[in-house]
N, C-alpha and C. Protein backbone atom coordinates (compact mmCIF):
# COMPACT_ATOMS: atom_id res chain seq x y z
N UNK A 1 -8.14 11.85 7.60
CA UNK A 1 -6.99 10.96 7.64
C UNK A 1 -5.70 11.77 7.51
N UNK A 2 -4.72 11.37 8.10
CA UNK A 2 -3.67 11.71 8.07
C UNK A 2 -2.68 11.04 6.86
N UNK A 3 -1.46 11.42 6.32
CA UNK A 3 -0.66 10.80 5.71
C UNK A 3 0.28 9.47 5.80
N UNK A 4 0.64 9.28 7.12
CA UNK A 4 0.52 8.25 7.42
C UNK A 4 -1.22 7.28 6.83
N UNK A 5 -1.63 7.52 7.56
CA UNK A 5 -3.27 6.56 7.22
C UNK A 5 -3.35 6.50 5.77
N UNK A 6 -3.14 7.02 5.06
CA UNK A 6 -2.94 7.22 3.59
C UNK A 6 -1.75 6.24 3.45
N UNK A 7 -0.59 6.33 3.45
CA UNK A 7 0.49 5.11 3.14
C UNK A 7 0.04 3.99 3.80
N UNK A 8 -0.56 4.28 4.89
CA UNK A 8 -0.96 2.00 5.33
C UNK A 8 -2.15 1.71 4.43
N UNK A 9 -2.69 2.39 3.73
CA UNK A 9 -3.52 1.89 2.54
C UNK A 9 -3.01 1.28 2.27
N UNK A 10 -1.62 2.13 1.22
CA UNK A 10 -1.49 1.41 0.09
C UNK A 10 -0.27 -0.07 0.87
N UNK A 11 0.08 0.21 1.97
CA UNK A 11 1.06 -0.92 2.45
C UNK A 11 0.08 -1.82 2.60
N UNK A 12 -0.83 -1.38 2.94
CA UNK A 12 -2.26 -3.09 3.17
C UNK A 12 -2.55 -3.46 1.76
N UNK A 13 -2.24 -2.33 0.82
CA UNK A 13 -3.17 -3.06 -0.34
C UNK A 13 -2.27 -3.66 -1.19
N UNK A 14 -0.88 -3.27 -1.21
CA UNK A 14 0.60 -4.37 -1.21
C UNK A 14 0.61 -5.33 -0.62
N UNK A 15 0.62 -5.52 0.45
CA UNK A 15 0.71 -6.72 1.24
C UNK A 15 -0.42 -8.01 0.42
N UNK A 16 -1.74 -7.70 0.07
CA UNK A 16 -1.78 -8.77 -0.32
C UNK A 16 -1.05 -9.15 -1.80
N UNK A 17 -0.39 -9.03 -2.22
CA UNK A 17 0.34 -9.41 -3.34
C UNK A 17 1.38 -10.63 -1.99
N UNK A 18 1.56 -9.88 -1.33
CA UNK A 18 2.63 -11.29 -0.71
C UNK A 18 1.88 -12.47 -0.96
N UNK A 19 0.73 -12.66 -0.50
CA UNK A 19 0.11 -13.89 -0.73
C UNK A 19 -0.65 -14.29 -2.40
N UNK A 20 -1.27 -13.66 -3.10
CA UNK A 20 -1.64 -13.64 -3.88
C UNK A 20 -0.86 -14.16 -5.28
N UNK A 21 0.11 -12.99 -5.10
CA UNK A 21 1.20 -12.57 -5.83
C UNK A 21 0.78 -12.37 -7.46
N UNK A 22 -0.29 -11.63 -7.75
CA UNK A 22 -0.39 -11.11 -8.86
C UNK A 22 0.72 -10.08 -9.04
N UNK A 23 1.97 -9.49 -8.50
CA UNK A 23 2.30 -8.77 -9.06
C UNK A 23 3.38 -8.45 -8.19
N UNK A 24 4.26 -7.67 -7.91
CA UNK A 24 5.55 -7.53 -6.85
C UNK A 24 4.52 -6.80 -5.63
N UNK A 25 5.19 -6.19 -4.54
CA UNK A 25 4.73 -6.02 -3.50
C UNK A 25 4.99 -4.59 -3.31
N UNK A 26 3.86 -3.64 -4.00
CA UNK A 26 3.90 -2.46 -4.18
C UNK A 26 2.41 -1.87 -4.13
N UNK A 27 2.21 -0.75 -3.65
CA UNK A 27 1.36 -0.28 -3.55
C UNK A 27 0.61 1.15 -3.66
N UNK A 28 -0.28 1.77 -3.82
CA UNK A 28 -0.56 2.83 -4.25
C UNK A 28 -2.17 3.73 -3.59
N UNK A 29 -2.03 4.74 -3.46
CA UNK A 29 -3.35 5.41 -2.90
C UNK A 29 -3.64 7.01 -3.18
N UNK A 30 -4.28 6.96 -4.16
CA UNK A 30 -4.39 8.66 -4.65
C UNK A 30 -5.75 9.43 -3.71
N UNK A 31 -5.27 10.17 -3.07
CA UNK A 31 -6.43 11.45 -2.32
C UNK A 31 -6.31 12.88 -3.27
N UNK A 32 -7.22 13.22 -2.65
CA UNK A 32 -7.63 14.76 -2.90
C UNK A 32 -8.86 14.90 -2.11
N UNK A 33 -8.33 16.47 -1.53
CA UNK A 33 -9.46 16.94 -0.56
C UNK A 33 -9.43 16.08 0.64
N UNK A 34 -8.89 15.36 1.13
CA UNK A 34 -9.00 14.71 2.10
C UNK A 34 -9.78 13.34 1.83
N UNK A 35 -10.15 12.81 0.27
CA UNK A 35 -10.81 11.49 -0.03
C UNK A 35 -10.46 11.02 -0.85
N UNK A 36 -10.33 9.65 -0.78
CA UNK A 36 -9.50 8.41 -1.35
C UNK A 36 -9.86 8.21 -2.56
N UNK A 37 -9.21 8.86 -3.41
CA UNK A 37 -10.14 8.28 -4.74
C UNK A 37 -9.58 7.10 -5.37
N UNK A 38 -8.48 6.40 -4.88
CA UNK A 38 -7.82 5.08 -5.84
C UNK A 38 -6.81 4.37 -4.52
N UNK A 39 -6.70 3.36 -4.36
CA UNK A 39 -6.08 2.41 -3.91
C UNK A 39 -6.16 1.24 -4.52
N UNK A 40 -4.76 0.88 -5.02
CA UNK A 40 -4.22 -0.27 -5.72
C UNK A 40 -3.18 -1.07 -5.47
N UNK A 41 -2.67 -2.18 -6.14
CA UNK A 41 -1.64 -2.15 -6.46
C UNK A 41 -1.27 -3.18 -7.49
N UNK A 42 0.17 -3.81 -7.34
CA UNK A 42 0.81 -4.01 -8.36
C UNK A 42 0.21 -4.95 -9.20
N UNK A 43 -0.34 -5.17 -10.45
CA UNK A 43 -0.68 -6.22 -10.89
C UNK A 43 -0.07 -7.16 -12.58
N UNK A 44 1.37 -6.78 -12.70
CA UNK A 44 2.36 -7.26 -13.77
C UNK A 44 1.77 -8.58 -14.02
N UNK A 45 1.80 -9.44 -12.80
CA UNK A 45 2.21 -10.53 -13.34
C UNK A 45 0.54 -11.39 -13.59
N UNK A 46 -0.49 -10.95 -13.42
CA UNK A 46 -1.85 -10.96 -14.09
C UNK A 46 -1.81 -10.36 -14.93
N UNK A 47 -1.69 -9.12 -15.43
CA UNK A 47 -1.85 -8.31 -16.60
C UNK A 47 -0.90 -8.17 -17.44
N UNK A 48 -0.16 -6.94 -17.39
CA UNK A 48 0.43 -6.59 -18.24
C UNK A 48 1.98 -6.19 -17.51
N UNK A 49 3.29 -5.91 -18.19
CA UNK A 49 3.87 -4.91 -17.92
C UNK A 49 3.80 -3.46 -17.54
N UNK A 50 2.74 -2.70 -17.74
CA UNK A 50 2.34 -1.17 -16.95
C UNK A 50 1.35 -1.40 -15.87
N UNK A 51 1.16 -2.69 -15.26
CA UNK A 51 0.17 -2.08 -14.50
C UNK A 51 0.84 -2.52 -13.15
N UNK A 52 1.53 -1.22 -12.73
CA UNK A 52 2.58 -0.90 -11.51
C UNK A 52 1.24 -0.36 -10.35
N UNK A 53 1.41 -0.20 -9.44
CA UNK A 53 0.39 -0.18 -8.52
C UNK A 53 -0.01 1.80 -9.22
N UNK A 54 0.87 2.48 -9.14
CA UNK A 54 0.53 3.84 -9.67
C UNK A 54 -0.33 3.60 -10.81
N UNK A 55 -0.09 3.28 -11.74
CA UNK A 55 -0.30 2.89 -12.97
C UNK A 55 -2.12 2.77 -12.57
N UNK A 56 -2.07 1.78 -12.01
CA UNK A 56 -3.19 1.31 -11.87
C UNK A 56 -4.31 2.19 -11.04
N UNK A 57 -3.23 3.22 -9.80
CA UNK A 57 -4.09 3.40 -9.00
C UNK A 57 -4.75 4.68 -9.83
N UNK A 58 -3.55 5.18 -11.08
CA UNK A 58 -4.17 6.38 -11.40
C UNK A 58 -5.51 6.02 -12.37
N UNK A 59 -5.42 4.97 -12.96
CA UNK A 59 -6.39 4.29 -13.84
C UNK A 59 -7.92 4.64 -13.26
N UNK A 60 -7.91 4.07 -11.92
CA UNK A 60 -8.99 3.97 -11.20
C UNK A 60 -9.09 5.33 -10.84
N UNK A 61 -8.20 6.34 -10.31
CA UNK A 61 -8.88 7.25 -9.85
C UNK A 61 -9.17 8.66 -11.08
N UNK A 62 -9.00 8.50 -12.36
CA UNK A 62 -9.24 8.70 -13.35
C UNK A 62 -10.70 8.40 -13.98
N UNK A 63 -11.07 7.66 -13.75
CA UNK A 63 -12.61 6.49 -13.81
C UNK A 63 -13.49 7.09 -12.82
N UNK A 64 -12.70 7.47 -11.74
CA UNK A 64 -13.93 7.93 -10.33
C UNK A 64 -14.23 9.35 -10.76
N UNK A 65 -13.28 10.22 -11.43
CA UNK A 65 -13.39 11.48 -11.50
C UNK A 65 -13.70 12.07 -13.07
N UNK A 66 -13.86 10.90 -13.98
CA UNK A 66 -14.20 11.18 -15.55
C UNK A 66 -13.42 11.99 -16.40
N UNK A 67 -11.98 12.32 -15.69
CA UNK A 67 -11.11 12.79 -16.49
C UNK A 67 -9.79 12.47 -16.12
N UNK A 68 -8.63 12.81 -17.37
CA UNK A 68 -7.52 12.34 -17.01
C UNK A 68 -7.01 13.36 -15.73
N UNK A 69 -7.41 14.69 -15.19
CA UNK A 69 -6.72 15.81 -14.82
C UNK A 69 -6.82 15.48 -13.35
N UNK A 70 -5.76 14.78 -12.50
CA UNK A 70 -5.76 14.47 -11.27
C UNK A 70 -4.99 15.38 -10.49
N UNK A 71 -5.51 17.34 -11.40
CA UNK A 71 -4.63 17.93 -10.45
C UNK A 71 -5.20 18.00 -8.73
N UNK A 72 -4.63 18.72 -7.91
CA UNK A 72 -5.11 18.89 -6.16
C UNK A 72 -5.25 17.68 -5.67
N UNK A 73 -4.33 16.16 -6.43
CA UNK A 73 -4.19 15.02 -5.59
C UNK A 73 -2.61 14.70 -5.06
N UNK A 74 -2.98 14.04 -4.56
CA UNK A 74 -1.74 13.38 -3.51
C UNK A 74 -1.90 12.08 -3.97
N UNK A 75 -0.58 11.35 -3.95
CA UNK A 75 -0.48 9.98 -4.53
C UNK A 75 0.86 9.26 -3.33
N UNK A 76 0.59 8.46 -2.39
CA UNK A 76 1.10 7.87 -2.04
C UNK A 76 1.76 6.44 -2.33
N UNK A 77 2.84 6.21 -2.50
CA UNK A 77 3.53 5.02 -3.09
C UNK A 77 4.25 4.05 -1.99
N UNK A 78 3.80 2.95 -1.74
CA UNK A 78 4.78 2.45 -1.47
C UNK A 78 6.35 2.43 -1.45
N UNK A 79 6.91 2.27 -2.68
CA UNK A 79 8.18 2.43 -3.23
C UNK A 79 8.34 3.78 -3.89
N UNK A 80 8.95 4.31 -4.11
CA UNK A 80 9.55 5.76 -5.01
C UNK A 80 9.07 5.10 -6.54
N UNK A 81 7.94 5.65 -7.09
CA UNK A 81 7.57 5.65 -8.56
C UNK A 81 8.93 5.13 -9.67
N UNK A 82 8.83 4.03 -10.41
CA UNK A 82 9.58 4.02 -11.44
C UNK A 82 9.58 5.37 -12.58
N UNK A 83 10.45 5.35 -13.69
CA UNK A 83 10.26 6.39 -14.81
C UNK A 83 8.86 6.22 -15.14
N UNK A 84 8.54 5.00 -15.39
CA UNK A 84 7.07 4.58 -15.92
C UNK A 84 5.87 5.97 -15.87
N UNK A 85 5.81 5.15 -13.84
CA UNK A 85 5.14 5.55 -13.19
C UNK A 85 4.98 6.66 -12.89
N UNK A 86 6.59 7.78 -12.80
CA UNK A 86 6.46 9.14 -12.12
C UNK A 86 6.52 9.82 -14.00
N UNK A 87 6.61 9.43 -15.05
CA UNK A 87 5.96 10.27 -16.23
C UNK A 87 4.18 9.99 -16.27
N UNK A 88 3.57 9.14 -15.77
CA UNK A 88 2.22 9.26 -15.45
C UNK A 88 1.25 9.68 -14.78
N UNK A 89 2.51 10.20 -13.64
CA UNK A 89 2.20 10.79 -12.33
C UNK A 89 2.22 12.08 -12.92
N UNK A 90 3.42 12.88 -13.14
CA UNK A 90 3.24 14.27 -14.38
C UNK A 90 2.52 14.50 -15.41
N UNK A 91 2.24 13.49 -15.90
CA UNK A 91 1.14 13.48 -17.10
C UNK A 91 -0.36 14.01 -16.62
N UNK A 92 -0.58 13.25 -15.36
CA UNK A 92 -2.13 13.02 -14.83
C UNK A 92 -2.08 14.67 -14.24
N UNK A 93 -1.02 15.10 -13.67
CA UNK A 93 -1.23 16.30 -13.23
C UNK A 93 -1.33 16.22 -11.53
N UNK A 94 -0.69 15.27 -11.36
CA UNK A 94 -0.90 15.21 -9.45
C UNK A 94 -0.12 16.25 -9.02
N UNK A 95 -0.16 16.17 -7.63
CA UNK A 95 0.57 17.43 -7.06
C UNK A 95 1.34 17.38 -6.35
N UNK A 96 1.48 15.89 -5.69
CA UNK A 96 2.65 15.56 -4.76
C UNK A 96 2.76 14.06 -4.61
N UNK A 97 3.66 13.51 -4.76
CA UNK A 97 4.32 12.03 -4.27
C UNK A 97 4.87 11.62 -3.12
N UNK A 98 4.32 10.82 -2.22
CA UNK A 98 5.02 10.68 -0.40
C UNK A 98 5.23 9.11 -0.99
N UNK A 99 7.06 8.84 -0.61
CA UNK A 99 6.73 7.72 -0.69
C UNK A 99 7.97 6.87 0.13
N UNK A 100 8.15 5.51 0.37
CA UNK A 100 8.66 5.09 1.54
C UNK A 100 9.64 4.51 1.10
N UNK A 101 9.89 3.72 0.21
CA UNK A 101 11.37 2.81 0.04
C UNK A 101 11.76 3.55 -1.17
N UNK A 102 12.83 3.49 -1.82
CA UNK A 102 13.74 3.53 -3.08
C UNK A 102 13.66 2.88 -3.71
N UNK A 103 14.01 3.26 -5.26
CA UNK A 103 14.05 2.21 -6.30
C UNK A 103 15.71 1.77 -5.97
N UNK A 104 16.54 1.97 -5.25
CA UNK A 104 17.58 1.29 -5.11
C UNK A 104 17.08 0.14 -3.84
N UNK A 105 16.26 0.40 -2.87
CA UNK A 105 15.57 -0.51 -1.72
C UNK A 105 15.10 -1.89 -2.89
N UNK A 106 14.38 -1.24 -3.68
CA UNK A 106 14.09 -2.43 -4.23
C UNK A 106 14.42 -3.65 -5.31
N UNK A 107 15.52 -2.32 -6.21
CA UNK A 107 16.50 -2.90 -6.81
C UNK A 107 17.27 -4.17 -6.14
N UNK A 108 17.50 -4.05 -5.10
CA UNK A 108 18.24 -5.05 -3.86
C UNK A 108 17.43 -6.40 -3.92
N UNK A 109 16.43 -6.24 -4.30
CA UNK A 109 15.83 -7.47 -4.13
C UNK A 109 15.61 -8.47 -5.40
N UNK A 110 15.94 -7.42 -6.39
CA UNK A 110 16.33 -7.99 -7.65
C UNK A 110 15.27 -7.91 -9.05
N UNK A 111 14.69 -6.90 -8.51
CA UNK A 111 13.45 -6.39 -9.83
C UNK A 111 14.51 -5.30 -10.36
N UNK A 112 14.33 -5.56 -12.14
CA UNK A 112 14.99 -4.61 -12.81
C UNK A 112 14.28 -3.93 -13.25
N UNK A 113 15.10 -2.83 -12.15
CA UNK A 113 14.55 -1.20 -12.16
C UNK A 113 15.49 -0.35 -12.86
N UNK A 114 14.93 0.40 -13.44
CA UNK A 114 15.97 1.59 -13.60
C UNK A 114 16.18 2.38 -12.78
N UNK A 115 17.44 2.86 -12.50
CA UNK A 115 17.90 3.74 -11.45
C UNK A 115 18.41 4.83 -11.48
N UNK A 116 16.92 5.26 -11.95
CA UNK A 116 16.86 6.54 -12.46
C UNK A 116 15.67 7.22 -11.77
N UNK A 117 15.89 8.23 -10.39
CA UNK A 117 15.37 8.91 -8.96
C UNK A 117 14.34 9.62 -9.86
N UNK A 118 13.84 9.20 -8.83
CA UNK A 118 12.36 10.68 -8.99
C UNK A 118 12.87 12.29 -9.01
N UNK A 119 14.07 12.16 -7.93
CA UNK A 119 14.34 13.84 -8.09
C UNK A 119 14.99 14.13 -9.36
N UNK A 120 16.15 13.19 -10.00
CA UNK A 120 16.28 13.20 -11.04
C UNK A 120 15.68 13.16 -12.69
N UNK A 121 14.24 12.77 -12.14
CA UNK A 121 13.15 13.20 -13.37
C UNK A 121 12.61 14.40 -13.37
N UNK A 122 12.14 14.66 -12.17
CA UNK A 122 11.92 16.39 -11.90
C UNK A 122 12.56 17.44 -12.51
N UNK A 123 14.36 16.85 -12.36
CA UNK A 123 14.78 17.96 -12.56
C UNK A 123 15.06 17.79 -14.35
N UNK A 124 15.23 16.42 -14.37
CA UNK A 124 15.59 16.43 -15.95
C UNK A 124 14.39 17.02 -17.05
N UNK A 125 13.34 16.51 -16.72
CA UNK A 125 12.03 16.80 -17.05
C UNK A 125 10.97 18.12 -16.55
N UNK A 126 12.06 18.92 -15.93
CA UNK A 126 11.26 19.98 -15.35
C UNK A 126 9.32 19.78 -14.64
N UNK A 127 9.45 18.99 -14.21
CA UNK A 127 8.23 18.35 -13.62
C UNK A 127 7.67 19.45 -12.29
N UNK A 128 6.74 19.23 -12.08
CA UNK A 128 6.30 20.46 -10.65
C UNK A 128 5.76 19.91 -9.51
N UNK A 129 5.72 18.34 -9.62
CA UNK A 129 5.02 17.41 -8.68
C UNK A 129 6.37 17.94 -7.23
N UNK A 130 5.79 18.15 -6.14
CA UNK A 130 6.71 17.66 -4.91
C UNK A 130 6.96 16.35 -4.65
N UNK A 131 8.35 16.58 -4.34
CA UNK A 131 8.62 14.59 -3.48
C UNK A 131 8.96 15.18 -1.95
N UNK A 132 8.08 13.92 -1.63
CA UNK A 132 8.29 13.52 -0.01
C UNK A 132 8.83 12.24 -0.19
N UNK A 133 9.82 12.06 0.69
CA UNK A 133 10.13 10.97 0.68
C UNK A 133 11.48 10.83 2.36
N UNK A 134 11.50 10.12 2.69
CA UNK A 134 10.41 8.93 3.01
C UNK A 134 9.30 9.17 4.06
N UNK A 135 8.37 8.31 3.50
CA UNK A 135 7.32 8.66 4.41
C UNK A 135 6.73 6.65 5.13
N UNK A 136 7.17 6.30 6.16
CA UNK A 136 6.79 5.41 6.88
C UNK A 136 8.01 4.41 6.57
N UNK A 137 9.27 4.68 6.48
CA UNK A 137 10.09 3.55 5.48
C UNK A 137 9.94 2.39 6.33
N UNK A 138 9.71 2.30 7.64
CA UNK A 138 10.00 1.28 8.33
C UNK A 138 9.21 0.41 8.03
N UNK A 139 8.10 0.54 7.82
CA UNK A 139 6.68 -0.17 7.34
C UNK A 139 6.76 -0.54 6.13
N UNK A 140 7.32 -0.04 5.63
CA UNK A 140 7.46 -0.34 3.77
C UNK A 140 8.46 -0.82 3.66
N UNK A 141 9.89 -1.40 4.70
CA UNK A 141 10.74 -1.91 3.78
C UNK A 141 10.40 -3.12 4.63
N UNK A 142 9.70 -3.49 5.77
CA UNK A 142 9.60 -4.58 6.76
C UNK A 142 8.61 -5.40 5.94
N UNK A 143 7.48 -4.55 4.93
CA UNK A 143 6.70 -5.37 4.45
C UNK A 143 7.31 -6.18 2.82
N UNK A 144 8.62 -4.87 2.31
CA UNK A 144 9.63 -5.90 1.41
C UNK A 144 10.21 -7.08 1.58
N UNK A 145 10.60 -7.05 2.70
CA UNK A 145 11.29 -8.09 3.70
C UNK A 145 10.30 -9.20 3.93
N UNK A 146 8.81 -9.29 4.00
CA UNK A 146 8.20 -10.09 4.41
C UNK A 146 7.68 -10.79 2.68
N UNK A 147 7.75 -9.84 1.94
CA UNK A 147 7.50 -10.02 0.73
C UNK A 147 9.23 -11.16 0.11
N UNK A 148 9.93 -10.36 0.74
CA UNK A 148 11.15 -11.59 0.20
C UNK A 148 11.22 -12.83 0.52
N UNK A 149 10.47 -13.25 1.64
CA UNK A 149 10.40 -14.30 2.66
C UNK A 149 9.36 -15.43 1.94
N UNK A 150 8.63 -14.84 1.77
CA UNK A 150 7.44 -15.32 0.86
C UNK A 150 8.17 -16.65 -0.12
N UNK A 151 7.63 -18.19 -0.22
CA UNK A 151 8.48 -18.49 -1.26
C UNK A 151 7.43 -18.57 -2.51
N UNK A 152 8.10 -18.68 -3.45
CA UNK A 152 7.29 -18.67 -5.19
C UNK A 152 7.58 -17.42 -5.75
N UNK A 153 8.33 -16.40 -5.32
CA UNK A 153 8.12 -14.90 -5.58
C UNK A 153 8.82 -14.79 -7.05
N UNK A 154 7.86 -13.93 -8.08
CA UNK A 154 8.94 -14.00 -9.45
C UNK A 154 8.79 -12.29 -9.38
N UNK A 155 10.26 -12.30 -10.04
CA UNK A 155 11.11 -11.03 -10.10
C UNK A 155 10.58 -10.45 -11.78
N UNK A 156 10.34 -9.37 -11.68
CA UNK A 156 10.99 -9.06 -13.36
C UNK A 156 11.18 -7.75 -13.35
């Protein structure tokens, strides 16, 4: 699979939150080696406050591999990782983040985010993860857009 094929994971596995709507419309897919070890996503508004599609996806791919150490993975995001998310992402030990909209993309829609950049945690936090970014935005902000359209949608 390519990286692209890796982000329409996690945009397919967002998308069903449009309908569902356990949770905002975000999504997540951790590889290594070329195999999928986690695809998730957002699930706040069933669970808890941390379980952001990262959150979750690292959960699972943590479980597949019997330890927390998710170094030599790739983690594709829907949206650019919150603080939450990209101190969990450094924690777990990933190795790179590709991801398609902004936390200001999504700020716009009215989830309170902090707006506070991934490159700006890197550098504040001396972190070693790479950012890619953007990777497919067109796909990821068309599926925000379809996610705004949606009616019943709750913000937090």
């Amino acid at each position: 699979m390519y990286r692209e094929e890796y982000m329409r994971r996690a945009i397919e596995e967002a998308r069903r939150n449009i309908t569902d709507q356990t949770g905002g419309p975000f999504g997540a897919c951790i590889v290594r080696d070329g195999r999928v070890l986690a695809v998730a996503r957002n699930s706040v508004l069933a669970e808890d406050a941390t379980c952001h599609a990262e959150i979750n996806a690292i959960r699972l791919a943590s479980k597949e591999l019997g330890t927390f150490d998710l170094s030599g993975s790739v983690i594709y995001s829907t949206t650019e990782p919150c603080p939450m998310c990209f101190s969990a992402i450094h924690w777990a030990h990933i190795d790179a983040i590709y991801y398609g909209t902004s936390i200001e993309d999504v700020k716009k829609l009215g989830f309170n985010e902090l707006c506070i950049s991934n490159t700006a945690m890197k550098e504040l936090g001396g972190a070693s993860v790479d950012l890619h970014y953007p990777l497919l935005y067109d796909e990821c902000i068309n599926m925000l857009e379809d996610w705004k359209k949606q009616s019943g949608n709750k913000l937090y």
